[in-house]
PDB file of N, CA and C in Angstrom:
ATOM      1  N   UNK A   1       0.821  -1.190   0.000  1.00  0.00           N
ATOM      2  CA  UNK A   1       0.000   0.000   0.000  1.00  0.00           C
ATOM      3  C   UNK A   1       0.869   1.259   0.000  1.00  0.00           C
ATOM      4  N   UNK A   2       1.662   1.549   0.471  1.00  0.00           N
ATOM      5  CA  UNK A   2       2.944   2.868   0.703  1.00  0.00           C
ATOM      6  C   UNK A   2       3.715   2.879  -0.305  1.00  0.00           C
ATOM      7  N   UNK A   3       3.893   0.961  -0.828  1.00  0.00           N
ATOM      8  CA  UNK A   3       4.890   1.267  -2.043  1.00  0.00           C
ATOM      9  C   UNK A   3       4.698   2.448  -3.074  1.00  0.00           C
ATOM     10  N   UNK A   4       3.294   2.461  -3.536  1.00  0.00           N
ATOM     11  CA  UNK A   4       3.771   3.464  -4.648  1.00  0.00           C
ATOM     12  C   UNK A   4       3.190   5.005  -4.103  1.00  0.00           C
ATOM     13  N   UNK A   5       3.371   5.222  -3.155  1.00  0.00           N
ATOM     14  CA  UNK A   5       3.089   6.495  -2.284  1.00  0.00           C
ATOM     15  C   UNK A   5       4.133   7.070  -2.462  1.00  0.00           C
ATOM     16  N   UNK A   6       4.345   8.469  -3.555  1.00  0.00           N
ATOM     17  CA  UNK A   6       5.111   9.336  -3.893  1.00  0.00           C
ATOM     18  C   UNK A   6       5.288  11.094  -2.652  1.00  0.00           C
ATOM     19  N   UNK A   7       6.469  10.887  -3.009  1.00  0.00           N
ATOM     20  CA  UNK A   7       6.827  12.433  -2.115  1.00  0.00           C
ATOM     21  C   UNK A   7       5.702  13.563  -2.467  1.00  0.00           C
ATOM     22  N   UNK A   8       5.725  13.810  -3.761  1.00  0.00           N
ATOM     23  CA  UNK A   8       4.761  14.790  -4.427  1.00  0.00           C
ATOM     24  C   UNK A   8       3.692  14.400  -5.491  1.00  0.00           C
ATOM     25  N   UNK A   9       2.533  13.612  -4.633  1.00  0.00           N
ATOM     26  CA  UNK A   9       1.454  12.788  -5.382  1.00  0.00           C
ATOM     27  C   UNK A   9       1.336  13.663  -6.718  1.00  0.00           C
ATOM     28  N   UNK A  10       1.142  13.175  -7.793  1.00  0.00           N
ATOM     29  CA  UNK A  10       0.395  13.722  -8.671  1.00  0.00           C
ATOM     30  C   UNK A  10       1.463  14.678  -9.163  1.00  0.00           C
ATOM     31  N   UNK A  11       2.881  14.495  -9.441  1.00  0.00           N
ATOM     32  CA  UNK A  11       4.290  14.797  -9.937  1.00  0.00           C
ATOM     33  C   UNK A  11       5.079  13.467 -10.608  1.00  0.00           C
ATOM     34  N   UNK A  12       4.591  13.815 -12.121  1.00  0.00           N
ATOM     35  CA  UNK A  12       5.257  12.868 -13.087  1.00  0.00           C
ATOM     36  C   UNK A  12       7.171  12.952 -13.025  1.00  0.00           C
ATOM     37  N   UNK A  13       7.666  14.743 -13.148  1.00  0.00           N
ATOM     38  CA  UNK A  13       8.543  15.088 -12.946  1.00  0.00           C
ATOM     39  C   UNK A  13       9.601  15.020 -12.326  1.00  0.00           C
ATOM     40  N   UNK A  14      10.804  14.768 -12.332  1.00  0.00           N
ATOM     41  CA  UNK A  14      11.543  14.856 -11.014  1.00  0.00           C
ATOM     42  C   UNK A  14      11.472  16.106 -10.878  1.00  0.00           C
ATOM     43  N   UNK A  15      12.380  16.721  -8.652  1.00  0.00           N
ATOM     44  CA  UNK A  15      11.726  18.066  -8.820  1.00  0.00           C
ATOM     45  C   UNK A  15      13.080  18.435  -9.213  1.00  0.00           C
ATOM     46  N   UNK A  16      13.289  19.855  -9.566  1.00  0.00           N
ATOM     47  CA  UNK A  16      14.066  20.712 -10.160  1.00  0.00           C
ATOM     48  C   UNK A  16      15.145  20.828  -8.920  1.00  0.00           C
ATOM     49  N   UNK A  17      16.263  20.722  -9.814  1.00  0.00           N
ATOM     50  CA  UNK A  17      17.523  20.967  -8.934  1.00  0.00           C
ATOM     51  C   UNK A  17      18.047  22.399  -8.427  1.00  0.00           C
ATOM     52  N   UNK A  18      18.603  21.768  -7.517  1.00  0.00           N
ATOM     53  CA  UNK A  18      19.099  24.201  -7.206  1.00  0.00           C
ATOM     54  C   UNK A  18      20.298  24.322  -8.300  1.00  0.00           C
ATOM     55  N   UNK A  19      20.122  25.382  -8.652  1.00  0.00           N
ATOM     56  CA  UNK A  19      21.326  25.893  -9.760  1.00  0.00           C
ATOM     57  C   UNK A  19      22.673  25.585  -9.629  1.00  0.00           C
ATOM     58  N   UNK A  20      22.685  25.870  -8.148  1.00  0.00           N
ATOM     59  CA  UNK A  20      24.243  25.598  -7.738  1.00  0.00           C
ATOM     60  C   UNK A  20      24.652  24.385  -7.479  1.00  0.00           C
ATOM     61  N   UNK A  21      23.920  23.534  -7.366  1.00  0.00           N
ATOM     62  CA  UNK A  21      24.052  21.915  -7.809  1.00  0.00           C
ATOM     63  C   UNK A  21      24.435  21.476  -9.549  1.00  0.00           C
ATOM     64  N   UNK A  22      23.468  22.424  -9.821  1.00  0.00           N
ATOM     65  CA  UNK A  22      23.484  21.685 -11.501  1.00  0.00           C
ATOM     66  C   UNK A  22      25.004  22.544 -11.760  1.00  0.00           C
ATOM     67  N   UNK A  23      25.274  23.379 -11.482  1.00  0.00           N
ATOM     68  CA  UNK A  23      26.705  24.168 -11.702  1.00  0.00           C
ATOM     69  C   UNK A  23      27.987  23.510 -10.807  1.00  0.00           C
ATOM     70  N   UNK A  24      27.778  22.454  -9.880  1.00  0.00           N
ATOM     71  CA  UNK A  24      29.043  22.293  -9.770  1.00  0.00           C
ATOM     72  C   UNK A  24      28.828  20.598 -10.602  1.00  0.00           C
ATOM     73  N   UNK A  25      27.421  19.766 -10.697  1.00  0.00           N
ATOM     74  CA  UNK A  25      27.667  18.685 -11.370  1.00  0.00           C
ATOM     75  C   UNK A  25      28.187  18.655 -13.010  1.00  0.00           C
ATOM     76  N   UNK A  26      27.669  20.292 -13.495  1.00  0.00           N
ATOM     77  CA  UNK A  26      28.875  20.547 -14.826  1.00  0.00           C
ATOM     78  C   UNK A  26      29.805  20.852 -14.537  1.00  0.00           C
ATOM     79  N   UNK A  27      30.681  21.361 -13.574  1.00  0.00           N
ATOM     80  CA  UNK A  27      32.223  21.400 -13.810  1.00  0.00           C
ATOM     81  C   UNK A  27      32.652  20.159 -13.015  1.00  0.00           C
ATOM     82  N   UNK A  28      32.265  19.028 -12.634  1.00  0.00           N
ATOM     83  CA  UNK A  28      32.811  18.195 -12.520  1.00  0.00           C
ATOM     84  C   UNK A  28      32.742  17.478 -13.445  1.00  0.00           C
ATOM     85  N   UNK A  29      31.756  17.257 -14.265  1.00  0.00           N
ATOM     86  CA  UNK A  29      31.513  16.640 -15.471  1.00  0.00           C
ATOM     87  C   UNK A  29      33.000  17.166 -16.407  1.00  0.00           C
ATOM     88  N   UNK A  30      33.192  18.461 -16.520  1.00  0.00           N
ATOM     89  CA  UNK A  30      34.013  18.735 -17.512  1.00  0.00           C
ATOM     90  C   UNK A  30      35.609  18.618 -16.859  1.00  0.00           C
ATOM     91  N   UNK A  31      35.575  18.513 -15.202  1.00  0.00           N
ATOM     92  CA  UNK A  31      36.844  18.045 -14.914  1.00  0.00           C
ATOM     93  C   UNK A  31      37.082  16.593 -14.952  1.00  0.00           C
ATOM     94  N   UNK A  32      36.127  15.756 -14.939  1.00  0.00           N
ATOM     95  CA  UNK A  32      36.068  13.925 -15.232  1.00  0.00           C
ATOM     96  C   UNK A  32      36.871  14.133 -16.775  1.00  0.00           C
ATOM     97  N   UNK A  33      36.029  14.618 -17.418  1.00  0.00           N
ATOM     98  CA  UNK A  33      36.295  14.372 -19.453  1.00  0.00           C
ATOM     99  C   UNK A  33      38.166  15.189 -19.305  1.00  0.00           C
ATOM    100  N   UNK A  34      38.125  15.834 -18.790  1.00  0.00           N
ATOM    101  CA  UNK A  34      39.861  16.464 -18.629  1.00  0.00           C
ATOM    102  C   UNK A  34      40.854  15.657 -18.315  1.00  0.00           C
ATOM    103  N   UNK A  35      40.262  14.983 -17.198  1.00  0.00           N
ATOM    104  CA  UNK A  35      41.495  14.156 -16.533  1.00  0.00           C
ATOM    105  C   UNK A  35      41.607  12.588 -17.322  1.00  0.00           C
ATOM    106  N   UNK A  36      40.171  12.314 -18.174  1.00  0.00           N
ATOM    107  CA  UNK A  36      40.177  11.042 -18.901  1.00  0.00           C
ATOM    108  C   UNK A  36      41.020  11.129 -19.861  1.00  0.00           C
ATOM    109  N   UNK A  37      40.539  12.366 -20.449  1.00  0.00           N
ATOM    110  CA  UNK A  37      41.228  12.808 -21.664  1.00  0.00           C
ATOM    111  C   UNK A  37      43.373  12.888 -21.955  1.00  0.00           C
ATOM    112  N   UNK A  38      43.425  13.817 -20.652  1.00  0.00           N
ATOM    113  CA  UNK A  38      44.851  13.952 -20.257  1.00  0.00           C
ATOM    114  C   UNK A  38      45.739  12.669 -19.742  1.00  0.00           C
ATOM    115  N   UNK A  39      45.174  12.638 -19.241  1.00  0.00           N
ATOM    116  CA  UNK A  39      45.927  11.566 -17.965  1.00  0.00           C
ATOM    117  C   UNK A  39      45.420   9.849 -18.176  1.00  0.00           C
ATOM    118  N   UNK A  40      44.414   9.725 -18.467  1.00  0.00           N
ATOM    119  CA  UNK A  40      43.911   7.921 -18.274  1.00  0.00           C
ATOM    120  C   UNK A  40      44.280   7.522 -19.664  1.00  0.00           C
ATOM    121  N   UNK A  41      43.669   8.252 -21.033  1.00  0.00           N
ATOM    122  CA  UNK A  41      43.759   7.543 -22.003  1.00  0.00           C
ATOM    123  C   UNK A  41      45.295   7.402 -22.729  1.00  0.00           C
ATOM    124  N   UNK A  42      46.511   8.698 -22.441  1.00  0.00           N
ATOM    125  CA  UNK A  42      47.816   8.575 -22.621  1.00  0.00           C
ATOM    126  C   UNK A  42      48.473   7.194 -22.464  1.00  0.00           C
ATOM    127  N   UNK A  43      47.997   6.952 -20.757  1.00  0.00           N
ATOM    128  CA  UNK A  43      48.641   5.988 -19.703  1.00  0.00           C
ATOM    129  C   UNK A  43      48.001   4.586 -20.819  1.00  0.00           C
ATOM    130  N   UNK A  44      47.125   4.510 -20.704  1.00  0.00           N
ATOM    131  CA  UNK A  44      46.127   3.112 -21.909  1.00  0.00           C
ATOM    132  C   UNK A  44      46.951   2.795 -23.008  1.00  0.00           C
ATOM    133  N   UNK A  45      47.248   3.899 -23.738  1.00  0.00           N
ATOM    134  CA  UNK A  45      48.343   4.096 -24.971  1.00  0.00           C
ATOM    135  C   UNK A  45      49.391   3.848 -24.628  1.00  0.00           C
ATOM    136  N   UNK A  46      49.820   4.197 -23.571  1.00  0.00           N
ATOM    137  CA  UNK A  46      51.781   3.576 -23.091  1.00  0.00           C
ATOM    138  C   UNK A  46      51.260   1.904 -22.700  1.00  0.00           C
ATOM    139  N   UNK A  47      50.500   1.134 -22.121  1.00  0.00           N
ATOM    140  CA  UNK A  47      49.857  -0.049 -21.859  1.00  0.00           C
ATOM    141  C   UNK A  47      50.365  -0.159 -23.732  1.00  0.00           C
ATOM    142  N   UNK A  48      49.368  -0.322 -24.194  1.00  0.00           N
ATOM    143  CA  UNK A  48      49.173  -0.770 -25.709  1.00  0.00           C
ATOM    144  C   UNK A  48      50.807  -0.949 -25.982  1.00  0.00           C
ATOM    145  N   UNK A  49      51.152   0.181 -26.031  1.00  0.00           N
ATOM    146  CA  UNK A  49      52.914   0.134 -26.840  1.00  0.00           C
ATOM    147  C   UNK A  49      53.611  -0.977 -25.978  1.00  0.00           C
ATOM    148  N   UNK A  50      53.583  -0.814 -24.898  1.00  0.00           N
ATOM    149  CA  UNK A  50      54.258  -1.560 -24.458  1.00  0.00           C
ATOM    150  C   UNK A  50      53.965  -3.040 -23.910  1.00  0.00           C
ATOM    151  N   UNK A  51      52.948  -3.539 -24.575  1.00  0.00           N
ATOM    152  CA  UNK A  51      52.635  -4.750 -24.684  1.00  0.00           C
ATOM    153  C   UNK A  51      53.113  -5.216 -26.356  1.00  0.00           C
ATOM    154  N   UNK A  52      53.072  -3.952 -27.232  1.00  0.00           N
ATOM    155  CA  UNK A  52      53.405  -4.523 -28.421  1.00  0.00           C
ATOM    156  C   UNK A  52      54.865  -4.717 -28.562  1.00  0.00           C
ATOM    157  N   UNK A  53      55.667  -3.656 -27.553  1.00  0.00           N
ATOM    158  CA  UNK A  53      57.303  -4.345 -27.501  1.00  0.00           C
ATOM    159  C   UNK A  53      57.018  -5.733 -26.560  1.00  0.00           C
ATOM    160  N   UNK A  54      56.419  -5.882 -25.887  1.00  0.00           N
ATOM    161  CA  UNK A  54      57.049  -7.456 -25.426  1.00  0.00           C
ATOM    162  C   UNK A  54      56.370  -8.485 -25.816  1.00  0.00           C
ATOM    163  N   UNK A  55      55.193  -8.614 -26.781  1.00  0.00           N
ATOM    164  CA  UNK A  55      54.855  -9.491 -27.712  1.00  0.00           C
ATOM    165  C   UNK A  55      55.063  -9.503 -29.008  1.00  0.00           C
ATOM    166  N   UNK A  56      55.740  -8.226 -29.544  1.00  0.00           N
ATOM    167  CA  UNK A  56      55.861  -8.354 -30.872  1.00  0.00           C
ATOM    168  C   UNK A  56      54.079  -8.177 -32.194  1.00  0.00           C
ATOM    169  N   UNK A  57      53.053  -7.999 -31.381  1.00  0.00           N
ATOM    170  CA  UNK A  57      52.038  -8.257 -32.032  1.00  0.00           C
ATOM    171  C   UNK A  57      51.142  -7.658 -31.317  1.00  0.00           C
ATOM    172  N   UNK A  58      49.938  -6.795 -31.858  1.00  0.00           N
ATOM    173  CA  UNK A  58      49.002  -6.209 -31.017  1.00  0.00           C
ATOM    174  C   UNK A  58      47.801  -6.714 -30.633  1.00  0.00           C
ATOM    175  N   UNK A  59      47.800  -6.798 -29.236  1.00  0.00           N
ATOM    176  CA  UNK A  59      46.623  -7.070 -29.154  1.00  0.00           C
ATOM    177  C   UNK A  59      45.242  -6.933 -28.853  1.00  0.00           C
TER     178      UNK A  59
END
């Protein structure tokens, strides 16, 4: 009976976020894509090379 007993009956919507939430979950968003970008996918690429010097073959 409670299961489908909503916070705000008769709200299809989720409710609206405060601004300053949605403003720091975009600059973390754009500091995640920075540090993937810079730092994780380089390191992936030195992995790759250097599996192809010690097998000779990529895999």
């Amino acid at each position: 009976m409670n299961e489908s007993r909503r916070l705000f009956p008769g709200r299809t919507k989720p409710a609206p976020t405060c601004p300053v939430t949605l403003a720091v979950n975009r600059q973390t968003a754009k500091l995640e894509r920075r540090f993937i970008a810079n730092e994780i996918e380089p390191a992936l690429s030195d992995i790759d090379d250097k599996q192809r010097d010690r097998y000779g073959v990529d895999d």
